[in-house]
Protein backbone atom coordinates (compact mmCIF):
# COMPACT_ATOMS: atom_id res chain seq x y z
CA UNK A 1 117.93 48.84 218.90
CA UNK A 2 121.40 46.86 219.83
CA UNK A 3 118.76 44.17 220.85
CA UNK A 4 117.52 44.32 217.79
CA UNK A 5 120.70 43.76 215.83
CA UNK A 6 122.01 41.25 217.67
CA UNK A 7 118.43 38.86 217.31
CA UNK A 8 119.00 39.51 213.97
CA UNK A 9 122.49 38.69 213.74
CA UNK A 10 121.75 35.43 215.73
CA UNK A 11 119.16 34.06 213.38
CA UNK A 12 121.02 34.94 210.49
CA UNK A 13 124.11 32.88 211.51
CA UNK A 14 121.41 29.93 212.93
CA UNK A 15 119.78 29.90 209.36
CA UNK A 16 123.07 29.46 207.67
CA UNK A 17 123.87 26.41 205.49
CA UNK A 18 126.37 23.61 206.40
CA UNK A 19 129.83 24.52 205.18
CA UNK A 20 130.72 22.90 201.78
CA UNK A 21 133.26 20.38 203.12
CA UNK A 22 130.61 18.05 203.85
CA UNK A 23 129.72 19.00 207.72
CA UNK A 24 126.49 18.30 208.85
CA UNK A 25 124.79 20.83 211.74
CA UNK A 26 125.22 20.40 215.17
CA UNK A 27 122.81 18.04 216.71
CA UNK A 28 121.89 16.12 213.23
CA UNK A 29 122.61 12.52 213.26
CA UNK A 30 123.30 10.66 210.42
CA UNK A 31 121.05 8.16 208.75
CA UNK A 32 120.84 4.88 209.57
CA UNK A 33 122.95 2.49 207.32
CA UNK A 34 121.15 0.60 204.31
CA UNK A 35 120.11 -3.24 205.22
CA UNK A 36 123.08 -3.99 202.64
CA UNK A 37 125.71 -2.99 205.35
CA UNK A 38 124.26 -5.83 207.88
CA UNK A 39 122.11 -6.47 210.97
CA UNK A 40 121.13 -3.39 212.95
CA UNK A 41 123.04 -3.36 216.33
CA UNK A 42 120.13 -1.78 217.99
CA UNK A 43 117.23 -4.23 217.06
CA UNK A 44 115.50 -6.37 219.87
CA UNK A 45 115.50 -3.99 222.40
CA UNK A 46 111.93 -3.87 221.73
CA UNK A 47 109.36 -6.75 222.68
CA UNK A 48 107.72 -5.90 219.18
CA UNK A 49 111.34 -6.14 216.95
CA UNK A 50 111.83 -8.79 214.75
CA UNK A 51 115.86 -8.42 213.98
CA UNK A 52 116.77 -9.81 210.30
CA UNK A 53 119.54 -12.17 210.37
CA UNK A 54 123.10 -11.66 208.97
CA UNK A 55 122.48 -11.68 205.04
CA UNK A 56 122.99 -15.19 203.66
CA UNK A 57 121.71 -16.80 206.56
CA UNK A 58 119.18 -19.55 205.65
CA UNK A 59 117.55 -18.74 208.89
CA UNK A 60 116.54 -15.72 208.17
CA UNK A 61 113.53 -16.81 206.21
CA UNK A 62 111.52 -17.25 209.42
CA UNK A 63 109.44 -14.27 210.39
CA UNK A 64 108.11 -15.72 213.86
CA UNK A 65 109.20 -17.27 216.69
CA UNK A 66 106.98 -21.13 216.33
CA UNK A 67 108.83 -21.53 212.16
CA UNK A 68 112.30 -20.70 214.16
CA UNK A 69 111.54 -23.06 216.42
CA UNK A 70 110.17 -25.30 214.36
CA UNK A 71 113.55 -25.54 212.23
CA UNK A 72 116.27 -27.49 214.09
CA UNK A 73 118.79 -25.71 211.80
CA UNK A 74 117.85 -22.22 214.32
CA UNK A 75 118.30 -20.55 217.38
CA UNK A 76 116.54 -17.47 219.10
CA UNK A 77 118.27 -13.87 219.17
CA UNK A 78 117.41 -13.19 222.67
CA UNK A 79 115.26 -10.19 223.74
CA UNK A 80 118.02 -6.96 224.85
CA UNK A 81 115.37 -4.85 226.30
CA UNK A 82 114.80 -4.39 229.95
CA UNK A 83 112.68 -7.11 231.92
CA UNK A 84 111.88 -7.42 235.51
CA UNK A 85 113.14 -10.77 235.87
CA UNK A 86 116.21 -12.33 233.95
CA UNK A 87 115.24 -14.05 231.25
CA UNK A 88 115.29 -18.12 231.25
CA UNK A 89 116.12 -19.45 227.83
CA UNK A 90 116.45 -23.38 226.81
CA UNK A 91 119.48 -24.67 224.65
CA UNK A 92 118.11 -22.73 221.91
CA UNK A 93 118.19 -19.69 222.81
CA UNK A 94 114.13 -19.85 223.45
CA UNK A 95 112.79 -18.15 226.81
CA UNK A 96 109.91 -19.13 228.42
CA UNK A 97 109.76 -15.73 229.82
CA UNK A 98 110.89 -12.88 227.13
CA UNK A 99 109.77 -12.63 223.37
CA UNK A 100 112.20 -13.91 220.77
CA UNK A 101 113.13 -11.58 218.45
CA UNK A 102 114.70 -12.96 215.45
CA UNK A 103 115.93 -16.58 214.27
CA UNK A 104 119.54 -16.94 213.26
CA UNK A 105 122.23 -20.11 212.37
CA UNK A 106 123.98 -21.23 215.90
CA UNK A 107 127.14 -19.77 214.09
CA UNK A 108 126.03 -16.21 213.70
């Protein structure tokens, strides 16, 4: 029976709401900030991301690697994920080896 009531107790106090100041549970992470807030710090880690430049940038308008290249205004953002051999990019940023994953002003 003390088995019993202590189960009980448990999942009662697991089923409880977040306190009213604001907290969140243990464990949940927040969500991810709105595009508004700028460039996701965690894009092009993937060989399938294609990472929006900062906002205003006019090279953002590019949405694959041969119009970034194509535009002598750009540069590459360079591939973050893991490869088994380093990467070998030309003076734009452009590897012959690793995916691009975005196109960006030199300045940004």
């Amino acid at each position: 029976m003390r088995t019993l009531r202590v189960l009980l107790l448990l999942v009662a106090a697991c089923s409880s709401k977040p306190s009213a100041s604001g907290g969140s549970p243990s464990g949940a992470t927040p969500p991810p900030p709105p595009p508004s807030q700028g460039v996701d710090p965690n894009c092009g880690m993937s060989t399938t991301d294609w990472c929006a430049a900062p906002p205003g940038d006019p090279c953002g308008e590019h949405k694959d690697t041969a119009s970034c290249k194509a535009d002598p205004r750009c540069v590459a953002m360079p591939y973050h994920g893991e490869s088994v051999v380093a990467c070998k990019h030309d003076a734009r940023g452009f590897a012959t080896n690793c995916p691009t994953v975005g196109c960006r002003s030199p300045a940004n």
